[in-house]
C-alpha atoms as a PDB file:
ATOM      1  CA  UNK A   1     -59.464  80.091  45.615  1.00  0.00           C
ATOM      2  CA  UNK A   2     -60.512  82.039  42.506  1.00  0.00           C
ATOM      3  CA  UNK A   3     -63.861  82.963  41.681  1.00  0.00           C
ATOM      4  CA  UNK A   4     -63.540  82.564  38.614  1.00  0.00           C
ATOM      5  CA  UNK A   5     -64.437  79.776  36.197  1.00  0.00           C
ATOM      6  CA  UNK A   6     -61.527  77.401  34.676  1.00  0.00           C
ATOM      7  CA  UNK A   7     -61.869  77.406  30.679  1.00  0.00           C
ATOM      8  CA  UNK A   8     -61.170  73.523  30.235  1.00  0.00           C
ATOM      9  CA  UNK A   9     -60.778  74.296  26.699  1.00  0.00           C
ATOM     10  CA  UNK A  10     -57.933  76.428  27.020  1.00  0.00           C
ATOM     11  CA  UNK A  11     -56.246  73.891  29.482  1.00  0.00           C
ATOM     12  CA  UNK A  12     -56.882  70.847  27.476  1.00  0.00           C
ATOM     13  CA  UNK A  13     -55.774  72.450  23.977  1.00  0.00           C
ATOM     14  CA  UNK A  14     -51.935  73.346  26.073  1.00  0.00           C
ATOM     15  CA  UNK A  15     -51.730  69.613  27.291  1.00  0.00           C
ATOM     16  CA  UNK A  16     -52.859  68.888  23.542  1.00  0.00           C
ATOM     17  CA  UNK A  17     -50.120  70.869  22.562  1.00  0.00           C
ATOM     18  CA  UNK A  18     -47.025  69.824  24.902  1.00  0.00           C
ATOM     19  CA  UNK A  19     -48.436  65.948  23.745  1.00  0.00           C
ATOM     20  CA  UNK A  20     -47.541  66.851  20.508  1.00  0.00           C
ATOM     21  CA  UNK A  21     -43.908  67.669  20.782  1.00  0.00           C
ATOM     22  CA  UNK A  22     -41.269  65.124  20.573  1.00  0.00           C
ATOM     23  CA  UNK A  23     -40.675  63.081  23.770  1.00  0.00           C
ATOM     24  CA  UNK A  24     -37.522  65.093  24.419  1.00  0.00           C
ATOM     25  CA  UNK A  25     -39.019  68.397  24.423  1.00  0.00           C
ATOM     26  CA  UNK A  26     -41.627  67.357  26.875  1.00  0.00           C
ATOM     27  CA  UNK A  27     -39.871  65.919  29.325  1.00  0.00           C
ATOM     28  CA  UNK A  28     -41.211  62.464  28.772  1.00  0.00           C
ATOM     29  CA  UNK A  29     -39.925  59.218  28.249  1.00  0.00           C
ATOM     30  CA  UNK A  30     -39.372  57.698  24.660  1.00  0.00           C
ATOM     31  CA  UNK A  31     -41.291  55.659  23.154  1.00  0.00           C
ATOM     32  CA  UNK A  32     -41.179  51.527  23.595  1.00  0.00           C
ATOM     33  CA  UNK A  33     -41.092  50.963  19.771  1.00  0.00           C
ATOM     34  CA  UNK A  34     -39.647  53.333  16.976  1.00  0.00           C
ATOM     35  CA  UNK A  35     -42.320  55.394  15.160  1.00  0.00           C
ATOM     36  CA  UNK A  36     -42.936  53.067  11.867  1.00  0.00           C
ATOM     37  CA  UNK A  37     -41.055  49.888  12.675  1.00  0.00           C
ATOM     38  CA  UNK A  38     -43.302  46.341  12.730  1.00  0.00           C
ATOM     39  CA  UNK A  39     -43.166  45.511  16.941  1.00  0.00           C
ATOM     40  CA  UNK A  40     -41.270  42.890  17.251  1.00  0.00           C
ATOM     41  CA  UNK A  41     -44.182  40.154  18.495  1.00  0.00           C
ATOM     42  CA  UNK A  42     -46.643  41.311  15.324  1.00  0.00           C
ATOM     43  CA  UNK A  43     -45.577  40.543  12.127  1.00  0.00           C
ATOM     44  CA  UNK A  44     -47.502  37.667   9.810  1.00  0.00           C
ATOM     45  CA  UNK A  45     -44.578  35.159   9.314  1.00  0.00           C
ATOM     46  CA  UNK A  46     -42.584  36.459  12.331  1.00  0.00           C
ATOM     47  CA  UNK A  47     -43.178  33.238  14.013  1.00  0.00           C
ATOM     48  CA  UNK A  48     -42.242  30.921  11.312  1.00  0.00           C
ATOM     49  CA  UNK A  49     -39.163  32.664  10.835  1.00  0.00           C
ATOM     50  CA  UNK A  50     -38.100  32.421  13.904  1.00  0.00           C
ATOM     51  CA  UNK A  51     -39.064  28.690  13.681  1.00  0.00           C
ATOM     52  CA  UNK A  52     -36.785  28.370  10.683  1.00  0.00           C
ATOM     53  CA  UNK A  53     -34.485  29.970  12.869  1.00  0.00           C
ATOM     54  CA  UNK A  54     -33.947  27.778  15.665  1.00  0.00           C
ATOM     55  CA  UNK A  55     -34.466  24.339  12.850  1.00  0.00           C
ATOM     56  CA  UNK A  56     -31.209  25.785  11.163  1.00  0.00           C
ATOM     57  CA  UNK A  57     -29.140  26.453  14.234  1.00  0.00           C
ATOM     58  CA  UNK A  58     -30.832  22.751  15.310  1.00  0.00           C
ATOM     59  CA  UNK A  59     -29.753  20.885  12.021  1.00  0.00           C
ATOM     60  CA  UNK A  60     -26.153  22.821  12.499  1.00  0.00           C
ATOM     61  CA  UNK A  61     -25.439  21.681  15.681  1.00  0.00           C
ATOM     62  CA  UNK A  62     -26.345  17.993  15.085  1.00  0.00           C
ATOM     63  CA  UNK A  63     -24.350  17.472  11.806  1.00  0.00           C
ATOM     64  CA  UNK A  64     -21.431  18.933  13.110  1.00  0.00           C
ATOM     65  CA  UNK A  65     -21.030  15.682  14.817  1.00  0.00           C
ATOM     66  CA  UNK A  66     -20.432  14.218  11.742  1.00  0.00           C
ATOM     67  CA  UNK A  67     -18.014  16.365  10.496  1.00  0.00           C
ATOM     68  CA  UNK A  68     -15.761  14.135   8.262  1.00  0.00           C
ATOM     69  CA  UNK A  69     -12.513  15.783   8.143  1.00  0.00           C
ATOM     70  CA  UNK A  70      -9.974  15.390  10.475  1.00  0.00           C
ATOM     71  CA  UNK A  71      -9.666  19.279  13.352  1.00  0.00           C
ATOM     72  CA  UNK A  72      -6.726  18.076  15.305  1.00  0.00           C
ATOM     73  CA  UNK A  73      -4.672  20.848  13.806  1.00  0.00           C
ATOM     74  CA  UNK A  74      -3.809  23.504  11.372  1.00  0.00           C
ATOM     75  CA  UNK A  75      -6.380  24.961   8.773  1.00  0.00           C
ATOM     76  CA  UNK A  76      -8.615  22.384   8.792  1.00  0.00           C
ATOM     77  CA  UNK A  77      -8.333  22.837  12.952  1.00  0.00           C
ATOM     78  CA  UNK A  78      -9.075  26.862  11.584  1.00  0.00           C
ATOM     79  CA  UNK A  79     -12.503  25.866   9.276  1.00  0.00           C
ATOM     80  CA  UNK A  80     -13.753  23.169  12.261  1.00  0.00           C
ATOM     81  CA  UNK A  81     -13.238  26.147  14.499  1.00  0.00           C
ATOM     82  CA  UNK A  82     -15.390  28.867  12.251  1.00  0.00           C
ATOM     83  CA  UNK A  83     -18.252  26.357  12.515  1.00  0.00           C
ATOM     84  CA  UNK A  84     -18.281  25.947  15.563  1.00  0.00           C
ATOM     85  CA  UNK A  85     -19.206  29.524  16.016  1.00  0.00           C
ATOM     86  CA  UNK A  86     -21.730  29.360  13.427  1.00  0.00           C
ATOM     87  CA  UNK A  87     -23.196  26.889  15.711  1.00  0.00           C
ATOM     88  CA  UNK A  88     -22.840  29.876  18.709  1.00  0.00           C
ATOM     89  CA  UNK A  89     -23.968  32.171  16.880  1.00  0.00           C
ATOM     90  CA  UNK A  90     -27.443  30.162  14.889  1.00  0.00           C
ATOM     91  CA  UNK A  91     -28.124  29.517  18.662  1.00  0.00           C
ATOM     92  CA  UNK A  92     -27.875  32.742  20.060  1.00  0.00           C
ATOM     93  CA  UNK A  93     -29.314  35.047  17.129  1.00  0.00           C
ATOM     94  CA  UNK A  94     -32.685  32.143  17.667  1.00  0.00           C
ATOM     95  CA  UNK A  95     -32.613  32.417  21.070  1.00  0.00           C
ATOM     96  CA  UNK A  96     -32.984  36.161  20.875  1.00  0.00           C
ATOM     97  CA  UNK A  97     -35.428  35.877  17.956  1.00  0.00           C
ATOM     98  CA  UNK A  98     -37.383  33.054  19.968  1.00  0.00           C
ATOM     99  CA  UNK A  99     -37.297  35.557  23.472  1.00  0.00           C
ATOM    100  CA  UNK A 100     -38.909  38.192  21.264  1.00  0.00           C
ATOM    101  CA  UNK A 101     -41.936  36.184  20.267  1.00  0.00           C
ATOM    102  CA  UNK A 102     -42.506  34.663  23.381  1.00  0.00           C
ATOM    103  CA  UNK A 103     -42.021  31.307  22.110  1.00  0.00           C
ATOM    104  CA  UNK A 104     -40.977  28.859  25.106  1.00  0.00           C
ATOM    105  CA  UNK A 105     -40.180  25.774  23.272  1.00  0.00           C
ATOM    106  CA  UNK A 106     -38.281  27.321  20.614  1.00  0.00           C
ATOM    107  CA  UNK A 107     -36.666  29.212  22.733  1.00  0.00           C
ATOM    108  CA  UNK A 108     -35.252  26.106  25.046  1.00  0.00           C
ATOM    109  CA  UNK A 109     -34.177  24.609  21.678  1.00  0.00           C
ATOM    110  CA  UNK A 110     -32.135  27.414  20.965  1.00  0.00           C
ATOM    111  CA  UNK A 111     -30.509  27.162  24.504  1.00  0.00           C
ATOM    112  CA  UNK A 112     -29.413  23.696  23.955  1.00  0.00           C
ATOM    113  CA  UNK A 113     -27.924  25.053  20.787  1.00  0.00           C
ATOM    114  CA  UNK A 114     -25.837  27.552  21.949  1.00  0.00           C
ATOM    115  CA  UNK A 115     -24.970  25.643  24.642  1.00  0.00           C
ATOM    116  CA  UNK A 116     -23.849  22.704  22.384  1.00  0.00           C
ATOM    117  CA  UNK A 117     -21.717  25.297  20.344  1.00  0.00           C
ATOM    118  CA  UNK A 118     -20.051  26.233  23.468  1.00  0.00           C
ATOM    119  CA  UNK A 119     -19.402  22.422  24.976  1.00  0.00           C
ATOM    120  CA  UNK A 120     -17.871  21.834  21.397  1.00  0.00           C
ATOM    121  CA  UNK A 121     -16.064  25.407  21.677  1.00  0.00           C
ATOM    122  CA  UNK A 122     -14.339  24.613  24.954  1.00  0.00           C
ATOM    123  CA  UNK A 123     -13.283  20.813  23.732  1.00  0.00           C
ATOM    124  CA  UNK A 124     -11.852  22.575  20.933  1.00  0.00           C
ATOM    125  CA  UNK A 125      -9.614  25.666  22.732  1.00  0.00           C
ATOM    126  CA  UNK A 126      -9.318  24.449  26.528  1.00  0.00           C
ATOM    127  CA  UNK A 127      -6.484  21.437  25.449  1.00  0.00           C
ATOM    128  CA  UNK A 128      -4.748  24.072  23.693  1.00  0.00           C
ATOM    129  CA  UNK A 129      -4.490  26.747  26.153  1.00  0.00           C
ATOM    130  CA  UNK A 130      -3.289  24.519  28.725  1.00  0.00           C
ATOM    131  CA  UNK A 131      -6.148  23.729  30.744  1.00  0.00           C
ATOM    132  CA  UNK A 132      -6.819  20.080  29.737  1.00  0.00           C
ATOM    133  CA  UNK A 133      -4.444  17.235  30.607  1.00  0.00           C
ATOM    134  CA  UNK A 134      -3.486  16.384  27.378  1.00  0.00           C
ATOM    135  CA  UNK A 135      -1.963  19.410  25.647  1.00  0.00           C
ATOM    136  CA  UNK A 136      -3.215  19.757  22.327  1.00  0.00           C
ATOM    137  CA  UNK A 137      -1.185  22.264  19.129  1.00  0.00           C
ATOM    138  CA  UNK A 138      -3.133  24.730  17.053  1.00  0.00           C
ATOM    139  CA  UNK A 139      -0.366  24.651  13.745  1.00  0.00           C
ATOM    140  CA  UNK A 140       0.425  20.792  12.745  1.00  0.00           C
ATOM    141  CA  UNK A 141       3.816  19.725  12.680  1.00  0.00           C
ATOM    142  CA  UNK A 142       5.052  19.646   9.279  1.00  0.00           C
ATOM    143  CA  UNK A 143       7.512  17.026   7.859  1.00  0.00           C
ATOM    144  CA  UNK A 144      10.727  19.759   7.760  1.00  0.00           C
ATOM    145  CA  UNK A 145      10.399  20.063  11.339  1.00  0.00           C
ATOM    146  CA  UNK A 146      10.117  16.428  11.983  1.00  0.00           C
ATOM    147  CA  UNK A 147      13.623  16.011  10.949  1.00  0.00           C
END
């Protein structure tokens, strides 16, 4: 042991100091939340947008069960398809946005969505990969070919 006196000063102002370089520098690990960016909980309308969120992806997935033209095949088969994965993907980007905020009920709505998108997904592509019984095509039959 020394005899001497420690100068708490001096040792504090050198912690001061390596607390003041970057996280890299010292050693440390980086910080949770990027220096200037809103966290992702705070924000004064982050809950209703996330709200809006999981109504649109909610309102999505229940009219496309009334979607009025006829998907067996070709590019109409091609636009059903697309929204169908608007449906995935309204449920998933809510569900995320819903996780964030710590929002249970919204985030169980968003579930079912993406879920939904998927069920209609795999009645869509699992007939026409050969999985189902009956075998489904993904181009229509046109009249030439008919013949």
């Amino acid at each position: 042991m020394t005899d001497q006196p420690r100068d708490w000063d001096k040792e504090l102002a050198a912690i001061d100091r390596v607390m003041a370089r970057s996280p890299e520098k010292a050693g440390g690990a980086l910080p949770a939340e990027a220096p200037g960016r809103v966290p992702a909980a705070a924000g004064r309308f982050g809950a209703l947008g996330t709200w809006l969120r999981v109504l649109l992806g909610a309102a999505l997935a229940i009219g496309i069960t009334q979607w009025p033209y006829p998907s067996a095949c070709g590019v109409n088969l091609m636009v059903y398809g697309t929204t169908i994965m608007l449906v995935i993907v309204a449920g998933t980007w809510s569900a995320l946005s819903s996780w964030r905020r710590h929002l249970g009920l919204a985030h169980l709505i968003s579930l079912a969505v993406l879920f939904w998108g998927l069920v209609l997904a795999a009645r869509e592509v699992l007939p026409r990969v050969g999985y189902a019984r009956d075998a489904r095509t993904w181009v229509c039959a046109t009249s030439l070919e008919s013949r």
